[in-house]
Protein backbone atom coordinates (compact mmCIF):
# COMPACT_ATOMS: atom_id res chain seq x y z
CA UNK A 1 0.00 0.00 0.00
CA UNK A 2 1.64 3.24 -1.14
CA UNK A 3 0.67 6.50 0.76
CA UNK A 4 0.75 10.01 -0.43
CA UNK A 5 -0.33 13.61 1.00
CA UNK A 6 -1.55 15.87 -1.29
CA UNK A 7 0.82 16.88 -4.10
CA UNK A 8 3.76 14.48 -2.20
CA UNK A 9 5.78 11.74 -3.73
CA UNK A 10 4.07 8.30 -2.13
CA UNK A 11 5.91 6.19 0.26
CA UNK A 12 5.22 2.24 1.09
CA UNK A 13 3.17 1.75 4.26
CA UNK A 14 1.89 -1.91 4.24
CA UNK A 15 2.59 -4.92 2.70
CA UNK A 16 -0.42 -7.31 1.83
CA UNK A 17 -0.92 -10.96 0.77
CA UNK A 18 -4.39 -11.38 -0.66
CA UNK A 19 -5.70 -14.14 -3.12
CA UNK A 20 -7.47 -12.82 -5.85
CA UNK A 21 -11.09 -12.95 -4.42
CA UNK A 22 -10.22 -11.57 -0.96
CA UNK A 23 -11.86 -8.74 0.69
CA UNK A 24 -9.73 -6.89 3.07
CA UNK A 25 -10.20 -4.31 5.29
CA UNK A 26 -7.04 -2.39 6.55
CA UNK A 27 -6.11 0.74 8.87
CA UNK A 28 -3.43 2.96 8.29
CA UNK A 29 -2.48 3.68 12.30
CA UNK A 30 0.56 5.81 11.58
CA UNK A 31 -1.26 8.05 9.42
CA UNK A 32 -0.57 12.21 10.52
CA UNK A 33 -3.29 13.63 12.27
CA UNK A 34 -6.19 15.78 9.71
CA UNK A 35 -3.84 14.80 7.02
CA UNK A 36 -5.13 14.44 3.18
CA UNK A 37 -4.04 11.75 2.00
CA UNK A 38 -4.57 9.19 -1.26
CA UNK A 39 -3.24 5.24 -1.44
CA UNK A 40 -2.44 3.38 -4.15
CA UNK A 41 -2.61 -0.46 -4.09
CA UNK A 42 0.36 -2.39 -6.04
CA UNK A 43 -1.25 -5.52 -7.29
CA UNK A 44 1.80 -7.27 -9.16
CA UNK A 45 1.91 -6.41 -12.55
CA UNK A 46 -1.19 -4.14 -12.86
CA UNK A 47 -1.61 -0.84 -10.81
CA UNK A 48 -5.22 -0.41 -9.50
CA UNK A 49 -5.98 3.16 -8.05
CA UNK A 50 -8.71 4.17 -5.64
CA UNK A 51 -9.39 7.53 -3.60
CA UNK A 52 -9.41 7.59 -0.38
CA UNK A 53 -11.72 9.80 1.32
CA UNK A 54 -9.64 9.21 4.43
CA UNK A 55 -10.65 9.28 8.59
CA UNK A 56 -7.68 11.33 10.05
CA UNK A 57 -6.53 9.85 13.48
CA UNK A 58 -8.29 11.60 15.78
CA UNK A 59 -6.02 13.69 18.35
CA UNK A 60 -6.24 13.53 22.47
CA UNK A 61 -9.00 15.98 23.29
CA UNK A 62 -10.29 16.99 19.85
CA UNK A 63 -13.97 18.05 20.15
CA UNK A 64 -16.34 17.79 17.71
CA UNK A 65 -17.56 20.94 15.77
CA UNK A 66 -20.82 22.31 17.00
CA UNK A 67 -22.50 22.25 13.47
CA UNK A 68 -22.05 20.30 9.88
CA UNK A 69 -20.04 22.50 7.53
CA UNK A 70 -18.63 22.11 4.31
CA UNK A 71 -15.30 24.44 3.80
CA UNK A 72 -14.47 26.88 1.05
CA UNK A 73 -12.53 25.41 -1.81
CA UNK A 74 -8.73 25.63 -1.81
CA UNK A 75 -7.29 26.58 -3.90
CA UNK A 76 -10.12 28.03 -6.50
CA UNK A 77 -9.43 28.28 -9.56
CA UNK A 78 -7.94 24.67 -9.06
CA UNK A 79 -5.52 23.60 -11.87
CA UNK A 80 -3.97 20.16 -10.63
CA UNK A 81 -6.71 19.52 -7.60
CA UNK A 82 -9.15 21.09 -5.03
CA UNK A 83 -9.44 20.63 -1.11
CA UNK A 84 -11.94 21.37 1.84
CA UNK A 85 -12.82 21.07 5.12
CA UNK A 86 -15.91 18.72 6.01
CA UNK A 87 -16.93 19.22 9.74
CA UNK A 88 -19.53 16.37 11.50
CA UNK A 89 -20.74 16.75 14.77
CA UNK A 90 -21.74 13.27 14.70
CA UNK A 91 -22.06 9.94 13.41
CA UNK A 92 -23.90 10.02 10.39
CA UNK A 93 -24.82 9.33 6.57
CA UNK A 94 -22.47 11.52 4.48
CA UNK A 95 -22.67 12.02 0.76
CA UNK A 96 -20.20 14.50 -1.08
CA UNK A 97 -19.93 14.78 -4.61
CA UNK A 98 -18.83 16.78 -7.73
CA UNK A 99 -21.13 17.42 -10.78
CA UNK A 100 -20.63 19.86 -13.62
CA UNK A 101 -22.55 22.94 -14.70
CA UNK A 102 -25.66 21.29 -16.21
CA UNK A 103 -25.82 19.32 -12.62
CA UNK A 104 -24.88 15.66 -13.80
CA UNK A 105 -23.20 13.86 -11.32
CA UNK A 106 -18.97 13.36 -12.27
CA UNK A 107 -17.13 11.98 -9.40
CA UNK A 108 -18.40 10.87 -5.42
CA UNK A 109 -15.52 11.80 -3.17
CA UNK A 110 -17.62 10.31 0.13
CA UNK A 111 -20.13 8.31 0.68
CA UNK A 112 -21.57 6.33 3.62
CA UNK A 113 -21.11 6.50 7.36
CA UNK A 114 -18.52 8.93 8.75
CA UNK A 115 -17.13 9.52 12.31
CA UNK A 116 -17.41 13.37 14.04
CA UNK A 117 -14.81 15.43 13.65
CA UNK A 118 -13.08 17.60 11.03
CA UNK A 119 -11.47 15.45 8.08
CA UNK A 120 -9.87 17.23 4.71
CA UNK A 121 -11.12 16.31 1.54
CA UNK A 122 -9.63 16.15 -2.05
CA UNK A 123 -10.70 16.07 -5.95
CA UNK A 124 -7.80 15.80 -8.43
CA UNK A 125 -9.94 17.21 -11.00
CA UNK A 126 -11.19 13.08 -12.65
CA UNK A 127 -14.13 12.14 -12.76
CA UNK A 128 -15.40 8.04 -11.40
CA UNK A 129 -13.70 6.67 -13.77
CA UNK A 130 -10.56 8.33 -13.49
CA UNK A 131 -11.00 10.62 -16.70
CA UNK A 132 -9.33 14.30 -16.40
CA UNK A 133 -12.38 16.42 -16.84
CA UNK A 134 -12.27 19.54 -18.95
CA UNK A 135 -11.41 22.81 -17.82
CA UNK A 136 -14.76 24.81 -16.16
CA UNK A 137 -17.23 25.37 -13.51
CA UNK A 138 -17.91 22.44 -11.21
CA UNK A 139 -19.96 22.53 -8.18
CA UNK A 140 -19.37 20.71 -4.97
CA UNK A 141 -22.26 19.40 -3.26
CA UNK A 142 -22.30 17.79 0.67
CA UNK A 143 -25.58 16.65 2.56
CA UNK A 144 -24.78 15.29 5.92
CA UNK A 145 -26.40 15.76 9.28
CA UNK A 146 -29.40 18.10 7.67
CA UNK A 147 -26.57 19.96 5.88
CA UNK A 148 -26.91 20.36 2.32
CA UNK A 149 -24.26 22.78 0.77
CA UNK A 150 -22.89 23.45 -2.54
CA UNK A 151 -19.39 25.22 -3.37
CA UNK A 152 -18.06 26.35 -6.50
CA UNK A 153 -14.98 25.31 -8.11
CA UNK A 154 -13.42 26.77 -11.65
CA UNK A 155 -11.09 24.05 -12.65
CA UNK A 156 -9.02 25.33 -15.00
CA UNK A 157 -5.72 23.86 -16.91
């Protein structure tokens, strides 16, 4: 398992044995705390890339925030890739994703059940299926915890 922060070289951080049907669920305990990071998984001859939308390890006496909250893009207008903050007060169903001007969905970056606290997200500017999209104006859209907020970004090459 290679590890990466944003816009760093990756370094190795697990090896895993697997067979070729096997599910595996794995924890990356020496990740830095609210960092923003990708993996990349190394499966012999054939590289197989997924993004992360990654739980940061939470510090000693980190509170929750007080209210959902979906940061400002950074930085905007976004040539290589975009990041924000995503606050959760609590436990809950989380669903952030990108779609382009006409409102068609291009790319999820979370989806499912996420722990409180304040994690960083990323979009490299690819859509689901790993396609660079075309330079323009993308919005940003998070519904969690009765939140439901939508940022702009201009991507732009």
């Amino acid at each position: 398992v290679m590890r990466s922060a944003f816009g760093a070289p990756a370094e190795c951080v697990a090896r895993i044995r697997a067979g070729a049907d096997t599910q595996m669920t794995w924890a990356d305990s020496s990740a830095p705390v609210a960092a923003n990071l990708s993996y990349a998984i190394r499966r012999e001859c054939r590289d197989v890339r997924y993004q992360v939308t990654t739980m940061p390890v939470a510090s000693v006496g980190a509170t929750a925030p007080a209210a959902p909250r979906l940061g400002a893009p950074w930085p905007n207008p976004a040539r290589a890739g975009v990041q924000f903050e995503l606050a959760l007060p609590a436990t809950g169903a989380v669903r952030v994703e990108v779609c382009d001007i006409a409102g068609r969905h291009v790319r999820t970056l979370a989806a499912g059940v996420l722990a409180p606290g304040v994690r960083t997200l990323q979009w490299n500017g690819e859509d689901d299926a790993g396609r660079l999209l075309p330079p323009g104006l993308y919005f940003v859209r998070a519904r969690a915890q009765g939140l439901v907020a939508v940022r702009r970004v201009v991507l732009a090459r």
